[in-house]
N, C-alpha and C. Protein backbone atom coordinates (compact mmCIF):
# COMPACT_ATOMS: atom_id res chain seq x y z
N UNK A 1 192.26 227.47 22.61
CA UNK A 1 191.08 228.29 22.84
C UNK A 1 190.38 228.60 21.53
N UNK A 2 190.84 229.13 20.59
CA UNK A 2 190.72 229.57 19.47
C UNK A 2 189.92 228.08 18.70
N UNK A 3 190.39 226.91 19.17
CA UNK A 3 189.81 225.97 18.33
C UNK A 3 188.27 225.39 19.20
N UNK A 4 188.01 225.85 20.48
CA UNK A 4 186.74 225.94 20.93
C UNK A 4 186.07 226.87 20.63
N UNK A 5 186.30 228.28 19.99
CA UNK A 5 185.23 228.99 19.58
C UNK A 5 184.95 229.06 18.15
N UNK A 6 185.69 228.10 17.43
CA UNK A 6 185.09 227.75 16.22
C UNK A 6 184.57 226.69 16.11
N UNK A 7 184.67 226.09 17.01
CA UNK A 7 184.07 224.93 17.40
C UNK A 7 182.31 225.11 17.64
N UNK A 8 182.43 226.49 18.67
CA UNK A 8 180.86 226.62 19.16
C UNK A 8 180.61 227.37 17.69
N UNK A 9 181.13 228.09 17.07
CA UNK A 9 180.37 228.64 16.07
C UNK A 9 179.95 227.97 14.78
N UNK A 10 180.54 226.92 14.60
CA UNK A 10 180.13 225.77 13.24
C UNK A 10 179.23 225.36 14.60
N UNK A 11 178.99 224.87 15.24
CA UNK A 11 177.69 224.12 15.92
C UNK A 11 176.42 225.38 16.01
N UNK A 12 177.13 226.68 16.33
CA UNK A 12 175.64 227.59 15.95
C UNK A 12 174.83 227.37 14.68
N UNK A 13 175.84 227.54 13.59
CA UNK A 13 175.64 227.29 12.12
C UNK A 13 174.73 226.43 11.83
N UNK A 14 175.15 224.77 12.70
CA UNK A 14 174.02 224.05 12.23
C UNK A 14 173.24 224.04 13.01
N UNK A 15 172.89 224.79 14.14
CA UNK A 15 171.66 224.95 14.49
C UNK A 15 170.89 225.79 14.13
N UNK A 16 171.68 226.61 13.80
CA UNK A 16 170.20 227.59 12.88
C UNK A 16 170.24 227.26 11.36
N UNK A 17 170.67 226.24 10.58
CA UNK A 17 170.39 225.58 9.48
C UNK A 17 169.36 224.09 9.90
N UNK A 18 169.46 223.51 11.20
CA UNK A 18 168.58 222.72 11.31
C UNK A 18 167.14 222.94 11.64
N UNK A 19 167.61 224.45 12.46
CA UNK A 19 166.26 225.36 12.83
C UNK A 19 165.09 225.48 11.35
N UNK A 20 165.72 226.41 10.52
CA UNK A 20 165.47 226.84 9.55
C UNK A 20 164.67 225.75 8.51
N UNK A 21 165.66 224.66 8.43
CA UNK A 21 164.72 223.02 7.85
C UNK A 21 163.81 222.75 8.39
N UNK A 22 163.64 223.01 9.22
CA UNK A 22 162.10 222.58 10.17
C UNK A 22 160.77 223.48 9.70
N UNK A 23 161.64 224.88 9.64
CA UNK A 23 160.70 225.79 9.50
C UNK A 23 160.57 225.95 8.35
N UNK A 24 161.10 225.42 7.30
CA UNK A 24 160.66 225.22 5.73
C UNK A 24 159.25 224.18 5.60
N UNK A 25 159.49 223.27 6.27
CA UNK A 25 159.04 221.88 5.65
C UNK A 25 157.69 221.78 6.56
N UNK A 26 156.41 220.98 6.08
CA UNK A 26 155.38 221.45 6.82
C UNK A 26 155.82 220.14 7.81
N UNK A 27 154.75 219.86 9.24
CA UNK A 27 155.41 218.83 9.98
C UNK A 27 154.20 218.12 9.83
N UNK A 28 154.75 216.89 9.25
CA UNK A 28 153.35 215.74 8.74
C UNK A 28 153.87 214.50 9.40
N UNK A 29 154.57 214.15 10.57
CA UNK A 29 154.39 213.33 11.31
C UNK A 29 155.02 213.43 12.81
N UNK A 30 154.69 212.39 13.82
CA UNK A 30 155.13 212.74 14.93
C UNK A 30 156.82 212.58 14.96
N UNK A 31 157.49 211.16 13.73
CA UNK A 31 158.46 211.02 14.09
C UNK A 31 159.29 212.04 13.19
N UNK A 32 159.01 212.92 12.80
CA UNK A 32 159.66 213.91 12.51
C UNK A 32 160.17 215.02 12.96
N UNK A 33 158.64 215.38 13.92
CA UNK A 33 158.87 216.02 15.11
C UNK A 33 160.29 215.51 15.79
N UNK A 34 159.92 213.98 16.46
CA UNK A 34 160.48 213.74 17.33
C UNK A 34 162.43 213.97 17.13
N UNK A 35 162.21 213.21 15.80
CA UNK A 35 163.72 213.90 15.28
C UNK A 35 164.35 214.79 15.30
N UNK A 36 163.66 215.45 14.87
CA UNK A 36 163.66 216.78 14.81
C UNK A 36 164.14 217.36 16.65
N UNK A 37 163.64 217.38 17.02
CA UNK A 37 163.91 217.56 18.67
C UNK A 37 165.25 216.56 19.51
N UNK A 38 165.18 215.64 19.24
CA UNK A 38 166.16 214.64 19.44
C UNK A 38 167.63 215.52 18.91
N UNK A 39 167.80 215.69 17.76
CA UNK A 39 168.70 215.77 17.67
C UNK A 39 169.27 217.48 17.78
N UNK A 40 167.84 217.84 17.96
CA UNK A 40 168.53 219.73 18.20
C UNK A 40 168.94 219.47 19.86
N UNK A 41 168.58 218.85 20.26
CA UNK A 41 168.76 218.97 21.40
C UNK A 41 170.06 218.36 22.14
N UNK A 42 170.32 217.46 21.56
CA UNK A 42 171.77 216.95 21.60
C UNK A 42 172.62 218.07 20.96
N UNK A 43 172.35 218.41 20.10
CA UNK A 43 172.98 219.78 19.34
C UNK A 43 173.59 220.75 20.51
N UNK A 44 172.41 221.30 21.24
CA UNK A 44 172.21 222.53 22.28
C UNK A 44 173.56 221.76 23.68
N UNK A 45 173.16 220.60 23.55
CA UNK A 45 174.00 220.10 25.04
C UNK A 45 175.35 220.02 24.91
N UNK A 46 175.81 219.86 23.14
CA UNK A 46 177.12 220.14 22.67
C UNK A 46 177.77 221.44 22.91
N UNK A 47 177.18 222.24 22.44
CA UNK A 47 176.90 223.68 22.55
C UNK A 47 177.66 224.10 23.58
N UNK A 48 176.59 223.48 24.77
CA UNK A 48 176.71 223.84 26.36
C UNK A 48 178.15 223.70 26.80
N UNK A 49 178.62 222.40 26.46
CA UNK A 49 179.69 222.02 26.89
C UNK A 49 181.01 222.63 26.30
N UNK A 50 181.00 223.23 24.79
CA UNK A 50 182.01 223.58 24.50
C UNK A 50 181.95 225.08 25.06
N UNK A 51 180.85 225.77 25.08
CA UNK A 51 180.98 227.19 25.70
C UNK A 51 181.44 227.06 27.03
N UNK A 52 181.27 225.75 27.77
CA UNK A 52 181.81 226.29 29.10
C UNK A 52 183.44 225.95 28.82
N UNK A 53 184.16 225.72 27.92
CA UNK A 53 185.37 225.65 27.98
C UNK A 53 186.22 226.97 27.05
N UNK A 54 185.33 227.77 27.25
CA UNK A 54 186.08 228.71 26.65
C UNK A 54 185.71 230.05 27.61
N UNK A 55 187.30 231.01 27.42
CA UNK A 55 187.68 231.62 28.56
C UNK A 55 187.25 232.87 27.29
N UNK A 56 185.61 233.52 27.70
CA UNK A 56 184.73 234.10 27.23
C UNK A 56 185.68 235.88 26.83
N UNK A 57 186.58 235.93 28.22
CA UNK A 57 187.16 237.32 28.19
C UNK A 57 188.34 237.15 27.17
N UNK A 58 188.89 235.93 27.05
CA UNK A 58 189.80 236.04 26.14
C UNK A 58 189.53 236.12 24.62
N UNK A 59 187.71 236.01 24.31
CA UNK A 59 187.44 236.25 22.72
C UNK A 59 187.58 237.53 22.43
N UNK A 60 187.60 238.02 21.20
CA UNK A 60 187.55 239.24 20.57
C UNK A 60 186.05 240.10 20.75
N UNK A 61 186.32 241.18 20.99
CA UNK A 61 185.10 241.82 21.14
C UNK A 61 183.80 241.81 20.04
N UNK A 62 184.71 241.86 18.82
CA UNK A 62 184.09 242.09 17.36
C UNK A 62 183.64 240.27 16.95
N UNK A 63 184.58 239.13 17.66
CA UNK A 63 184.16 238.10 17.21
C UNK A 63 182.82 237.49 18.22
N UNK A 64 182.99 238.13 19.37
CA UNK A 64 182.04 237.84 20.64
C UNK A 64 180.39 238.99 19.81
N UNK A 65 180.15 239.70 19.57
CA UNK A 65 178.97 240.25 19.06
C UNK A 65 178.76 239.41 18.04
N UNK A 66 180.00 238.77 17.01
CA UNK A 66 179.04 238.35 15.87
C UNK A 66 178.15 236.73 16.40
N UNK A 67 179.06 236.42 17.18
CA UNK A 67 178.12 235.00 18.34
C UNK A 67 177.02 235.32 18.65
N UNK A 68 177.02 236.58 19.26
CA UNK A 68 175.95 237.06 20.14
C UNK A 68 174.96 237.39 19.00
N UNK A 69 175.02 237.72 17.78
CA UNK A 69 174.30 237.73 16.98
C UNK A 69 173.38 236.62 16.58
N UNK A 70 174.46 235.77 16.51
CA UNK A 70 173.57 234.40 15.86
C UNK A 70 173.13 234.05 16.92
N UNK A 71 173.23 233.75 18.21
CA UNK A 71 172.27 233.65 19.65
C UNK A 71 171.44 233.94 19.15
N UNK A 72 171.18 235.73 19.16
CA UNK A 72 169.81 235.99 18.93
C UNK A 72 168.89 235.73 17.80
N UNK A 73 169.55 235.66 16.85
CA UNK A 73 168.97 235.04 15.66
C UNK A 73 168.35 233.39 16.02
N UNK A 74 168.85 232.56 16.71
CA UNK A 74 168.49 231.46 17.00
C UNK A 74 167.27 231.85 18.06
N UNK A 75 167.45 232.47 19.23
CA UNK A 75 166.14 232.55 19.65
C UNK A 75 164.93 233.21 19.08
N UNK A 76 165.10 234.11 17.92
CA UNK A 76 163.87 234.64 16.95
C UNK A 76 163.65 233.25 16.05
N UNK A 77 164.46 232.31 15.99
CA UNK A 77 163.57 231.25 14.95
C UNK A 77 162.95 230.25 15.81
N UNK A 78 163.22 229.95 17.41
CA UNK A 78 162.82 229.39 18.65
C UNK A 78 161.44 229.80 19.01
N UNK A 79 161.57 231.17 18.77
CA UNK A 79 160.02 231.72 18.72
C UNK A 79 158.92 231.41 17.70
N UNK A 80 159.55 231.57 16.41
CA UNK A 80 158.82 231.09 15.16
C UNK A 80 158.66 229.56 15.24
N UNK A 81 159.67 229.01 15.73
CA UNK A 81 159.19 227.50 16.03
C UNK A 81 158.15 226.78 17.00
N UNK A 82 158.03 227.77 18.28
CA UNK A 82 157.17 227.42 19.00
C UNK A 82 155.63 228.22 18.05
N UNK A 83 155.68 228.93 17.55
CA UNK A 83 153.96 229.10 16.97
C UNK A 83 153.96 228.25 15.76
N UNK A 84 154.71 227.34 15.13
CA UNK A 84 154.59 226.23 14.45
C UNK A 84 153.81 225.45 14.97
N UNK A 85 154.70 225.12 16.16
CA UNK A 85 154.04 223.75 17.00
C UNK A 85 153.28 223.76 17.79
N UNK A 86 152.47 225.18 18.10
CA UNK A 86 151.52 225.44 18.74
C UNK A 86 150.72 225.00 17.77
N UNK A 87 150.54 225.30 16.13
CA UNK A 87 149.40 225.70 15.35
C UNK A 87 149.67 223.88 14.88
N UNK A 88 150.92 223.38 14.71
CA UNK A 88 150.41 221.64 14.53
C UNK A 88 149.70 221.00 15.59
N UNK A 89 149.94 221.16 16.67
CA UNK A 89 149.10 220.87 17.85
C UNK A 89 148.06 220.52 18.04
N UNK A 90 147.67 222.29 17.42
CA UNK A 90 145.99 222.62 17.15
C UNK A 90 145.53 221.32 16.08
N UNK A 91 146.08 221.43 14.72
CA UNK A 91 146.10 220.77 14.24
C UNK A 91 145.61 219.13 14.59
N UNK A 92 146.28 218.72 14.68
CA UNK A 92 146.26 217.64 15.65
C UNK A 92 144.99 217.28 16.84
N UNK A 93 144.86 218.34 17.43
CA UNK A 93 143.93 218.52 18.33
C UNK A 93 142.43 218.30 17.34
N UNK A 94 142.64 218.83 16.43
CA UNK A 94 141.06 219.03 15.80
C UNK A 94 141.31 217.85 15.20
N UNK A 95 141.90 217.09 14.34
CA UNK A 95 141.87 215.79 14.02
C UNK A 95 141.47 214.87 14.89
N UNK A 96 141.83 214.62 16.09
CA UNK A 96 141.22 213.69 16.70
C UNK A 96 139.94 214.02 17.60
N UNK A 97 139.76 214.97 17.38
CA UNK A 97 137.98 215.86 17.71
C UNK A 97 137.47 215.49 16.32
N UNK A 98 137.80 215.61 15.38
CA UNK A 98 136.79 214.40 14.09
C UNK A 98 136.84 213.46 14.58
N UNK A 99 137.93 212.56 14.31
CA UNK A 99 137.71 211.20 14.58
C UNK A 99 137.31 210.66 15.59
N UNK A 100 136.79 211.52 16.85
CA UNK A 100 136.02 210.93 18.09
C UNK A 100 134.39 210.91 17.98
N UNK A 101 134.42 212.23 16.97
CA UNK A 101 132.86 212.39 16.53
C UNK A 101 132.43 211.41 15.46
N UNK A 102 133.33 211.26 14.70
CA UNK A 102 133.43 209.98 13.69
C UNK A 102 133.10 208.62 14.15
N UNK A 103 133.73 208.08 14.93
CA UNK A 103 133.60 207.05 16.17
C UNK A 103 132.14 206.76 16.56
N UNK A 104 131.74 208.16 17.43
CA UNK A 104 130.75 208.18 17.71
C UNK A 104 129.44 207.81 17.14
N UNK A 105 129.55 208.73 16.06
CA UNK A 105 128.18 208.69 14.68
C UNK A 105 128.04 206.76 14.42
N UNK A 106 129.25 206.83 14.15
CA UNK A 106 129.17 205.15 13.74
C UNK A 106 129.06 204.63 14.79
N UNK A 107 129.09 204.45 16.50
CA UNK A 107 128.26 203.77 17.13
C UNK A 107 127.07 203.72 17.16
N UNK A 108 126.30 205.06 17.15
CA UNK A 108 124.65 205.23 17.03
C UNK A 108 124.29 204.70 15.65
N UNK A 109 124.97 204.43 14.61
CA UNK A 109 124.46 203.36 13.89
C UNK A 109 124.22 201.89 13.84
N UNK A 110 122.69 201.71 14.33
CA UNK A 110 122.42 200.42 14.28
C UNK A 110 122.20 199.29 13.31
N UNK A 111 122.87 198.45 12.58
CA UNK A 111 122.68 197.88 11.30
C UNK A 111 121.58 196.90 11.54
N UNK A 112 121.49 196.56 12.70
CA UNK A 112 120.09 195.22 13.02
C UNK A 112 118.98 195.91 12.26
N UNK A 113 118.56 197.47 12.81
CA UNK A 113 117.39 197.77 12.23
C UNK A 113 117.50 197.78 11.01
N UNK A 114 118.26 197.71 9.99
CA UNK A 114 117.62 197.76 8.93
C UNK A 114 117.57 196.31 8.11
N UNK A 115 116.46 196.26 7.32
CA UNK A 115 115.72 195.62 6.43
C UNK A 115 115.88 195.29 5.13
């Protein structure tokens, strides 16, 4: 038992150290993103599986809050991560609102007419 809840707690660890890398570094491509997600997410399903093998009443009270701590700490950087990727989005969004207007301009340029 004891070696599944250190188990889930080095996997908290690196999820809120992989969290945290994300939220350092600005996000300048999609496959970074995508990485980035890929592998937290395999992370989370690890997670899943070792918490369901542990008999929750048999942890320590004092070692069960400090879990419950880093939980919550992981969902306050979940939050900070989603207004990241809201605001790259945006990002994103307005880039290809240039480059459609960009597009555009240069179709209404006709090179025949000129002389």
């Amino acid at each position: 038992m004891d070696h599944f809840i250190s188990l889930f707690d080095e996997f908290l660890i690196k999820a809120i150290t992989l969290t945290e890398n994300i939220l350092a570094v600005d996000l300048v491509s999609e496959a970074q993103i995508e990485s980035f997600t890929s592998n937290r997410e395999r992370l989370l399903l690890v997670m899943d599986q070792i918490s369901r093998q542990i008999d929750w009443g048999q942890v320590p009270p004092e070692h069960r809050q400090d879990l419950d701590r880093r939980i919550e700490y992981i969902k306050k950087l979940d939050e900070k991560l989603v207004v990241k990727l809201q605001e790259y989005q945006a990002e994103v969004r307005q880039e290809i609102e240039r480059t459609v207007r960009s597009r555009d301009n240069i179709k209404g340029y006709n090179l025949s007419d000129v002389k």
